[in-house]
C-alpha atoms as a PDB file:
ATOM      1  CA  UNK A   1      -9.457  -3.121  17.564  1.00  0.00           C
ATOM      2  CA  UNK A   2      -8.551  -6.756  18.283  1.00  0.00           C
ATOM      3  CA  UNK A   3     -11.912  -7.758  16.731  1.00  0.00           C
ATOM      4  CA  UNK A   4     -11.144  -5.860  13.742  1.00  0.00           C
ATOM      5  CA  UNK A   5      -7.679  -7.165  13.720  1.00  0.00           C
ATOM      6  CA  UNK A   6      -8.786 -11.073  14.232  1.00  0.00           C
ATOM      7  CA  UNK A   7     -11.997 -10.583  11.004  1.00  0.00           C
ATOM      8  CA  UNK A   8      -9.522  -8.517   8.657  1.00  0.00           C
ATOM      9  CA  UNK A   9      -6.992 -11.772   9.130  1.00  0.00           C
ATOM     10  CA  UNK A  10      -9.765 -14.449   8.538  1.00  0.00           C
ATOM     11  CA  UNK A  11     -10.886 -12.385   4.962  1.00  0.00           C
ATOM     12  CA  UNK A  12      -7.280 -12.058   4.220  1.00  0.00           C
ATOM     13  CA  UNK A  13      -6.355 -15.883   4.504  1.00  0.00           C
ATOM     14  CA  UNK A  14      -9.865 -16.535   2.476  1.00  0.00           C
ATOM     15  CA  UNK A  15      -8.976 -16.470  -1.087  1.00  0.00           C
ATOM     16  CA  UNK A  16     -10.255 -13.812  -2.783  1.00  0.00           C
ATOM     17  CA  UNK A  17     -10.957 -11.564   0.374  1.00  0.00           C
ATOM     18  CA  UNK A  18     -10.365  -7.595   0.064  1.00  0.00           C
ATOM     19  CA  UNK A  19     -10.919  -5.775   3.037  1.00  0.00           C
ATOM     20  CA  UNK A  20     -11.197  -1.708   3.118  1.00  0.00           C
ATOM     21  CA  UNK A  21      -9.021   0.050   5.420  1.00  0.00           C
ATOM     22  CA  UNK A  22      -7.811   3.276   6.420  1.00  0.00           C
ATOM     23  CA  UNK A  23      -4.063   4.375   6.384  1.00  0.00           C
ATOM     24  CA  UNK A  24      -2.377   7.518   7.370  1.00  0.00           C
ATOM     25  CA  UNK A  25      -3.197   9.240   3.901  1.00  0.00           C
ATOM     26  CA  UNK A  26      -6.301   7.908   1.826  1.00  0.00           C
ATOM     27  CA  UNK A  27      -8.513   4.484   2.544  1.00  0.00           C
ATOM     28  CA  UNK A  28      -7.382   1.359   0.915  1.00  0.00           C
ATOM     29  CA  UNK A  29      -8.555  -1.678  -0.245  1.00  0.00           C
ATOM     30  CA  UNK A  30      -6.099  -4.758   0.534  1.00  0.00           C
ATOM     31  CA  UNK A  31      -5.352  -8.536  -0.269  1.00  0.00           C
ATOM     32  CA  UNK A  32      -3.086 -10.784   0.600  1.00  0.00           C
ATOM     33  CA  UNK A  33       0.132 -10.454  -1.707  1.00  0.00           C
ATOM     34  CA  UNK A  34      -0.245 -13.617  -3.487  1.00  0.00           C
ATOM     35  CA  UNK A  35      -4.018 -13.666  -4.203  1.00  0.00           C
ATOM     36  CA  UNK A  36      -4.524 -13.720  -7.634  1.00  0.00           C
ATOM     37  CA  UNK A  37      -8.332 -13.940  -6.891  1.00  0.00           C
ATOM     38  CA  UNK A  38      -8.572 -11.024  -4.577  1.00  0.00           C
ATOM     39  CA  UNK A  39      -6.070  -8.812  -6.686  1.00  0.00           C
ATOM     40  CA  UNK A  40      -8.642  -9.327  -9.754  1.00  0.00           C
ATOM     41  CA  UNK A  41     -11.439  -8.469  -7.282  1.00  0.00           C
ATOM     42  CA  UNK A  42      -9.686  -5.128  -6.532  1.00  0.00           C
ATOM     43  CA  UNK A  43      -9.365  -4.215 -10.097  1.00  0.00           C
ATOM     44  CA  UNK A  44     -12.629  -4.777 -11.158  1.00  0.00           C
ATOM     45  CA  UNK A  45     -13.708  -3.135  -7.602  1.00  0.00           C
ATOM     46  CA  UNK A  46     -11.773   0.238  -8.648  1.00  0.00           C
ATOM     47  CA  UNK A  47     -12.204   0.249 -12.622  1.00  0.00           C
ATOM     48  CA  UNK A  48      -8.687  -0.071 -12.641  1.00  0.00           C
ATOM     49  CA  UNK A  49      -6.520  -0.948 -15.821  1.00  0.00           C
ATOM     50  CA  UNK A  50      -4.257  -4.311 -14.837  1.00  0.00           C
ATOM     51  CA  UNK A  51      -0.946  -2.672 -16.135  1.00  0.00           C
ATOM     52  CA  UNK A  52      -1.195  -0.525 -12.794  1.00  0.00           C
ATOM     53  CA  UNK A  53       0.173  -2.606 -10.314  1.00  0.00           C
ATOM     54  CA  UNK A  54      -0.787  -2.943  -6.721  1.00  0.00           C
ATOM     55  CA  UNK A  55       1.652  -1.693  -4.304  1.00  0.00           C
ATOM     56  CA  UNK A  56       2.795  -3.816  -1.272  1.00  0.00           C
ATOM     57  CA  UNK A  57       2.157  -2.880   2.385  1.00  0.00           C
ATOM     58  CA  UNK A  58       4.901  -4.557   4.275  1.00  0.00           C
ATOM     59  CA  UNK A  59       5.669  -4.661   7.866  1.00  0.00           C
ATOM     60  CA  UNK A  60       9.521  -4.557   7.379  1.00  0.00           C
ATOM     61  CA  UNK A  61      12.015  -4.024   4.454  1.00  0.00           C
ATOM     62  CA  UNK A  62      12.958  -7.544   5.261  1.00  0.00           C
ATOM     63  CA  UNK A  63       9.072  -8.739   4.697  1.00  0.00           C
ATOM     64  CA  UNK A  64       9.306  -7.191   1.564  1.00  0.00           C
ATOM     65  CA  UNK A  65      12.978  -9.119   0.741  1.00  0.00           C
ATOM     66  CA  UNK A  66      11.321 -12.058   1.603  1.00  0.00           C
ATOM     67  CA  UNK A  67       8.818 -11.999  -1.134  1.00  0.00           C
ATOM     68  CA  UNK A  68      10.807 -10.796  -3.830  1.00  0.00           C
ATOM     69  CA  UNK A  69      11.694  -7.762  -3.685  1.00  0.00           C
ATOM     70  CA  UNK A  70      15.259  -6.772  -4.577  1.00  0.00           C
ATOM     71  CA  UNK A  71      16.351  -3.808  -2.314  1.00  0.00           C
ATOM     72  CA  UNK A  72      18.784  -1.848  -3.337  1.00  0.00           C
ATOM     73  CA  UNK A  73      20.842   0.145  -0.601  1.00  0.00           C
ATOM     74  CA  UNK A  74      19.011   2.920  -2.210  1.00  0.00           C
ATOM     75  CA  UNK A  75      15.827   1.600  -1.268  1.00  0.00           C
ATOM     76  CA  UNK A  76      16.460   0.784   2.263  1.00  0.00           C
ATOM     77  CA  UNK A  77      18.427   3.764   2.994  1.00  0.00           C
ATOM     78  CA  UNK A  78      14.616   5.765   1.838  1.00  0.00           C
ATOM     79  CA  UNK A  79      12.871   2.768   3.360  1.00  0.00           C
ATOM     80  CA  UNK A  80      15.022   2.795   7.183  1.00  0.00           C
ATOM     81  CA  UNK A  81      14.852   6.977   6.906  1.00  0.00           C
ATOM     82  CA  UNK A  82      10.892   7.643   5.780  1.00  0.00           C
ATOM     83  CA  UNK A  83       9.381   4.311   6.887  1.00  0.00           C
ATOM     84  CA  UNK A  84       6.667   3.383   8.553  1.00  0.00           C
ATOM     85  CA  UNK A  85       5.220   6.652   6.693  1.00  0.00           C
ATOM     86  CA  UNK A  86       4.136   7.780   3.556  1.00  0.00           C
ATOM     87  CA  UNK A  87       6.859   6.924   0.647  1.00  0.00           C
ATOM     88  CA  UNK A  88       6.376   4.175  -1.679  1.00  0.00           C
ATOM     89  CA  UNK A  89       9.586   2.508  -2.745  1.00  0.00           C
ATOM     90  CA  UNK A  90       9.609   1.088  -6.376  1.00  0.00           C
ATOM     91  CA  UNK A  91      12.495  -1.644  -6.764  1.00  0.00           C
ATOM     92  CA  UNK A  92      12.778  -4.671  -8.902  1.00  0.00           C
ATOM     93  CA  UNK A  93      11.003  -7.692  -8.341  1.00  0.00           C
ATOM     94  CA  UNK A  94      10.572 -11.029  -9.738  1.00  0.00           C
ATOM     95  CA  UNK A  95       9.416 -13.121 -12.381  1.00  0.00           C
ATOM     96  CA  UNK A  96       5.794 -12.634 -11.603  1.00  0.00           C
ATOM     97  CA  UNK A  97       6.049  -8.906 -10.557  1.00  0.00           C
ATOM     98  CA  UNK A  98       8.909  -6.896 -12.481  1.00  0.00           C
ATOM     99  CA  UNK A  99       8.667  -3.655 -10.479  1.00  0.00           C
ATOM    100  CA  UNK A 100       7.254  -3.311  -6.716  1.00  0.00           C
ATOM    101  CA  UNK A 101       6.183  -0.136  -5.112  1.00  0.00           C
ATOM    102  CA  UNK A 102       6.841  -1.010  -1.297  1.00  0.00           C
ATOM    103  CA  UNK A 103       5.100   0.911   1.570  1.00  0.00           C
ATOM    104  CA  UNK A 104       5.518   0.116   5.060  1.00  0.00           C
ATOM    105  CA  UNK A 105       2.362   2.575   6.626  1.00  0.00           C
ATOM    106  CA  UNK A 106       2.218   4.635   9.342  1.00  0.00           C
ATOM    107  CA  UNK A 107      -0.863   3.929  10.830  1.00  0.00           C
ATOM    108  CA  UNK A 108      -1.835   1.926  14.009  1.00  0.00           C
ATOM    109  CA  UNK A 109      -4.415  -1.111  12.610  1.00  0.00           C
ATOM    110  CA  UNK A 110      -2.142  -1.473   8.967  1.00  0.00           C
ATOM    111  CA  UNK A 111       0.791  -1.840  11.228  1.00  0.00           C
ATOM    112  CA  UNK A 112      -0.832  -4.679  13.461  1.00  0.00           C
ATOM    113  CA  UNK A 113      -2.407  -6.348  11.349  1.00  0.00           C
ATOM    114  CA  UNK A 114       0.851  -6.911   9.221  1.00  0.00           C
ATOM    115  CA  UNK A 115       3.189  -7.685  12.191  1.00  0.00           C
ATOM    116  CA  UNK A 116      -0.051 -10.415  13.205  1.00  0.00           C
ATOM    117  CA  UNK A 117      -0.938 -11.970   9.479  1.00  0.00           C
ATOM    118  CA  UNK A 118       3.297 -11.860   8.908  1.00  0.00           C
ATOM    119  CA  UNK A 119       2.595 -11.790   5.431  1.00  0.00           C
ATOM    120  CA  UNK A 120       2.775  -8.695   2.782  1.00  0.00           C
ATOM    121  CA  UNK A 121      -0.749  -7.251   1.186  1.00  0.00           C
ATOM    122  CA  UNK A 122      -1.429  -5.817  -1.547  1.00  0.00           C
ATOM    123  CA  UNK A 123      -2.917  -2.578  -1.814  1.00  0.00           C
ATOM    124  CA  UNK A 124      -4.228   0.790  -3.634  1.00  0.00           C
ATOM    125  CA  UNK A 125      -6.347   3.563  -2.736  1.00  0.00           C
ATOM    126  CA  UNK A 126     -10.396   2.745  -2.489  1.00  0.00           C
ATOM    127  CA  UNK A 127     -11.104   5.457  -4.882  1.00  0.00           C
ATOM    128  CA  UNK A 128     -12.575   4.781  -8.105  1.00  0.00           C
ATOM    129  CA  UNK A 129      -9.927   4.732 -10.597  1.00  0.00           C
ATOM    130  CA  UNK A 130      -9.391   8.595 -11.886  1.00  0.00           C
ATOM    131  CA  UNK A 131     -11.341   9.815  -9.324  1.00  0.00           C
ATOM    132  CA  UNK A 132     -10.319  12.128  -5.691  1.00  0.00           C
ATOM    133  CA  UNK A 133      -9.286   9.821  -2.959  1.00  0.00           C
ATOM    134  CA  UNK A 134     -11.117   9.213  -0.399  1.00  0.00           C
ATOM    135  CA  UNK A 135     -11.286   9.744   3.147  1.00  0.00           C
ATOM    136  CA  UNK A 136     -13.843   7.702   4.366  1.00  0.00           C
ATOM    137  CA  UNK A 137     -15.496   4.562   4.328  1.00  0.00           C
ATOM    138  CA  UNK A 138     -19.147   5.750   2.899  1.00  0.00           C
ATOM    139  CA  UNK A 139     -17.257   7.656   0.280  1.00  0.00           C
ATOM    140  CA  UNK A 140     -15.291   4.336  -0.798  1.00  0.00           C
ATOM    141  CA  UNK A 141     -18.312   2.005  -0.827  1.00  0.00           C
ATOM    142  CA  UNK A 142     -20.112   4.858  -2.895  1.00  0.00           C
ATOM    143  CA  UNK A 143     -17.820   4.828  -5.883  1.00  0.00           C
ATOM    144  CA  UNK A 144     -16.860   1.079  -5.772  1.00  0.00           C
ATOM    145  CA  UNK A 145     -18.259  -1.815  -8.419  1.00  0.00           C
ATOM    146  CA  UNK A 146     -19.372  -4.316  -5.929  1.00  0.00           C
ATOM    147  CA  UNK A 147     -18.879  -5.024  -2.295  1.00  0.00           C
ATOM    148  CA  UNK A 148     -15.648  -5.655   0.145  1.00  0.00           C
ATOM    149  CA  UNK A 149     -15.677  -8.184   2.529  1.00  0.00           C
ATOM    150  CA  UNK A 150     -14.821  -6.592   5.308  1.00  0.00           C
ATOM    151  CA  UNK A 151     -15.232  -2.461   6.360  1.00  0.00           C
ATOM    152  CA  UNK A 152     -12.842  -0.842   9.032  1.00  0.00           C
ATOM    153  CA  UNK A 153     -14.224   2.210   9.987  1.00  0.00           C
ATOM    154  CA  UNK A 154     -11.018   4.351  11.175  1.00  0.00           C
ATOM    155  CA  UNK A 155     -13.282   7.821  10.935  1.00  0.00           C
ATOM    156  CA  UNK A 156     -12.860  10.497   8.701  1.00  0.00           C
ATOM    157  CA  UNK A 157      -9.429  10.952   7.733  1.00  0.00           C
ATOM    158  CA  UNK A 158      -7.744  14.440   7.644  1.00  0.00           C
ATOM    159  CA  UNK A 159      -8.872  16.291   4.572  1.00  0.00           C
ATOM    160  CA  UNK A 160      -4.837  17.209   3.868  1.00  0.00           C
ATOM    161  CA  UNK A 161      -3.625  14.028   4.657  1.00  0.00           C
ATOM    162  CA  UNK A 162      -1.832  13.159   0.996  1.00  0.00           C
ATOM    163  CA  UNK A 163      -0.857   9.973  -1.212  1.00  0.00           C
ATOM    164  CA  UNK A 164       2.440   8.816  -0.410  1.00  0.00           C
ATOM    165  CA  UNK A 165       5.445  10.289  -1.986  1.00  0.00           C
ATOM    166  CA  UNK A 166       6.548   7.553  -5.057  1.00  0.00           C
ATOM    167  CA  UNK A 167      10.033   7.190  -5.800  1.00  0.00           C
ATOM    168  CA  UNK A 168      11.533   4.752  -8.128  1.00  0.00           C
ATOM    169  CA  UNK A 169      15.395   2.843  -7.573  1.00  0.00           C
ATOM    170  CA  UNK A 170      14.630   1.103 -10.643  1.00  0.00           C
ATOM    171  CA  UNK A 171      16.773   3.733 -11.991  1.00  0.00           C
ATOM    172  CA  UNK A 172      20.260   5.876 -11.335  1.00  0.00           C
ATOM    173  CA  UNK A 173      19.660   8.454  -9.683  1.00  0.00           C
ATOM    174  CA  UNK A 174      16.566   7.345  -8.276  1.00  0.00           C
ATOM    175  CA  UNK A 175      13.774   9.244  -9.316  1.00  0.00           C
ATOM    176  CA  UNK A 176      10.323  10.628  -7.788  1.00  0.00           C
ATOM    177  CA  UNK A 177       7.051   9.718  -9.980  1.00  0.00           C
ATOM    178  CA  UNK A 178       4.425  11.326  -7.412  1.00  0.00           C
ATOM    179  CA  UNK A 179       5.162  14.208  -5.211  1.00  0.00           C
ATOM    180  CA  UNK A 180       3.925  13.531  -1.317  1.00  0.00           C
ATOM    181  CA  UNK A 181       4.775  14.513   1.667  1.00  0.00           C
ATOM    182  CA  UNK A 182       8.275  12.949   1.581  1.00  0.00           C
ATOM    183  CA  UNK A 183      10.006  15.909  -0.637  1.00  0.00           C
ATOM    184  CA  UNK A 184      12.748  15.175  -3.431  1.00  0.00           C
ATOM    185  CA  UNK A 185      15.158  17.772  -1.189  1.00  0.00           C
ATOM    186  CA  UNK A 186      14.209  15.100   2.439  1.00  0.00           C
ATOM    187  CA  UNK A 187      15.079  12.141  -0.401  1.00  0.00           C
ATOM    188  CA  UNK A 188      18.333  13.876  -1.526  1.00  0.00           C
ATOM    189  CA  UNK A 189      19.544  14.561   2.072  1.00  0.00           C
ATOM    190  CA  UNK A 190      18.751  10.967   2.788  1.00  0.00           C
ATOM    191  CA  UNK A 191      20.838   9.551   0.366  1.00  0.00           C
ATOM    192  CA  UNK A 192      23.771  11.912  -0.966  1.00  0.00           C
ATOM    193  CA  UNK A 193      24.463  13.898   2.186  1.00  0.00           C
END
C-alpha cells in the first residue's frame, strides 16, 4: 500500500492528475481540491454537467475549515457523530465554491493518503454520469471518456455497499437530499436528542 500511497501523492501534486480509487461505498475518481485542471479532467472523464459540484474528501472537519468551508455546529455535530463514514455534509463555502458537500471516508488507503498529502481532494463517483455506480476498477475504466493517471485496485467492492447519505446545513432544519446508509431518524437523534 505504501507504493500506492507514495504514486497517488506524486499524480495528485501534478496538475491536472486524477487518480481512481476505491472508498467504502462506490470507486472514485479524485484531484487535488484546488486543481482547476484536474477538476475539468473529471468532468469531461464522467460526462458530467459543471453545475454538479465535486464533493471534498477531507481528513478532518478542521481540513475542511481550513479551505473554506463554513461549519456550522450542525455540520460538525453530523460530521464528529457519522464521520469517517458514509455522510456527505453540504455547508457554505466561499467565493469560489458557494456550497461544499464534505466527506471524511471510511476506508483504509482514502484515509492515508489524506492524513499523508494534508491537503483536501476533490471527488465523485467513477461512474459515467447517469449511469449505476461502480464497484470496480474494470467497470470504471469501461464507462469513462479517456484515461486516469493512476488505478488503485482495492478489489471488488461489496455489491450493497451504498452512496453516502447527503444532507444539507445550508438550510434550517437541515435537510437530507440522498438517502444512504446514515438514516434521517440516526441524523435526528444526532442533533435534537
Amino acid at each position: 500500500m505504501q507504493e500506492d500511497l507514495q504514486q497517488a501523492i506524486k499524480v495528485l501534486s501534478t496538475p491536472g492528475g486524477v487518480v481512481l480509487v476505491p472508498t467504502e461505498t462506490v470507486y472514485g475518481l479524485v484531484c487535488d481540491w484546488e486543481d482547476d485542471l484536474a477538476r475539468k479532467r473529471i468532468y469531461e472523464l464522467k460526462g458530467r454537467s459543471e453545475n454538479k459540484p465535486l464533493a471534498m474528501f477531507a481528513a478532518s472537519a478542521d481540513m475542511a475549515a481550513s479551505s473554506g468551508v463554513q461549519l456550522n455546529a450542525e455540520a460538525r455535530i453530523l460530521l464528529e457523530k457519522f464521520a469517517p463514514g458514509p455522510i456527505t455534509v453540504i455547508a457554505p463555502g466561499d467565493e469560489k465554491y458557494p456550497t461544499v458537500g464534505v466527506r471524511i471516508p471510511d476506508h483504509e488507503f482514502i484515509r492515508q493518503l489524506l492524513e499523508l498529502y494534508q491537503r483536501p481532494l476533490a471527488s465523485t463517483s467513477a461512474n459515467a454520469s447517469g449511469m449505476p455506480n461502480v464497484l470496480t476498477p474494470a467497470e470504471a475504466i469501461k464507462e469513462l471518456h479517456g484515461t486516469v493517471d493512476l488505478v488503485i485496485d482495492g478489489g471488488t467492492l461489496p455489491c450493497d455497499a451504498a452512496a453516502s447519505t447527503v444532507v444539507t446545513v445550508c438550510e434550517t432544519p437541515c435537510r437530507i437530499l440522498r438517502q444512504g446508509p446514515v438514516s434521517e431518524d440516526d441524523i435526528k437523534a444526532a442533533l435534537y436528542q
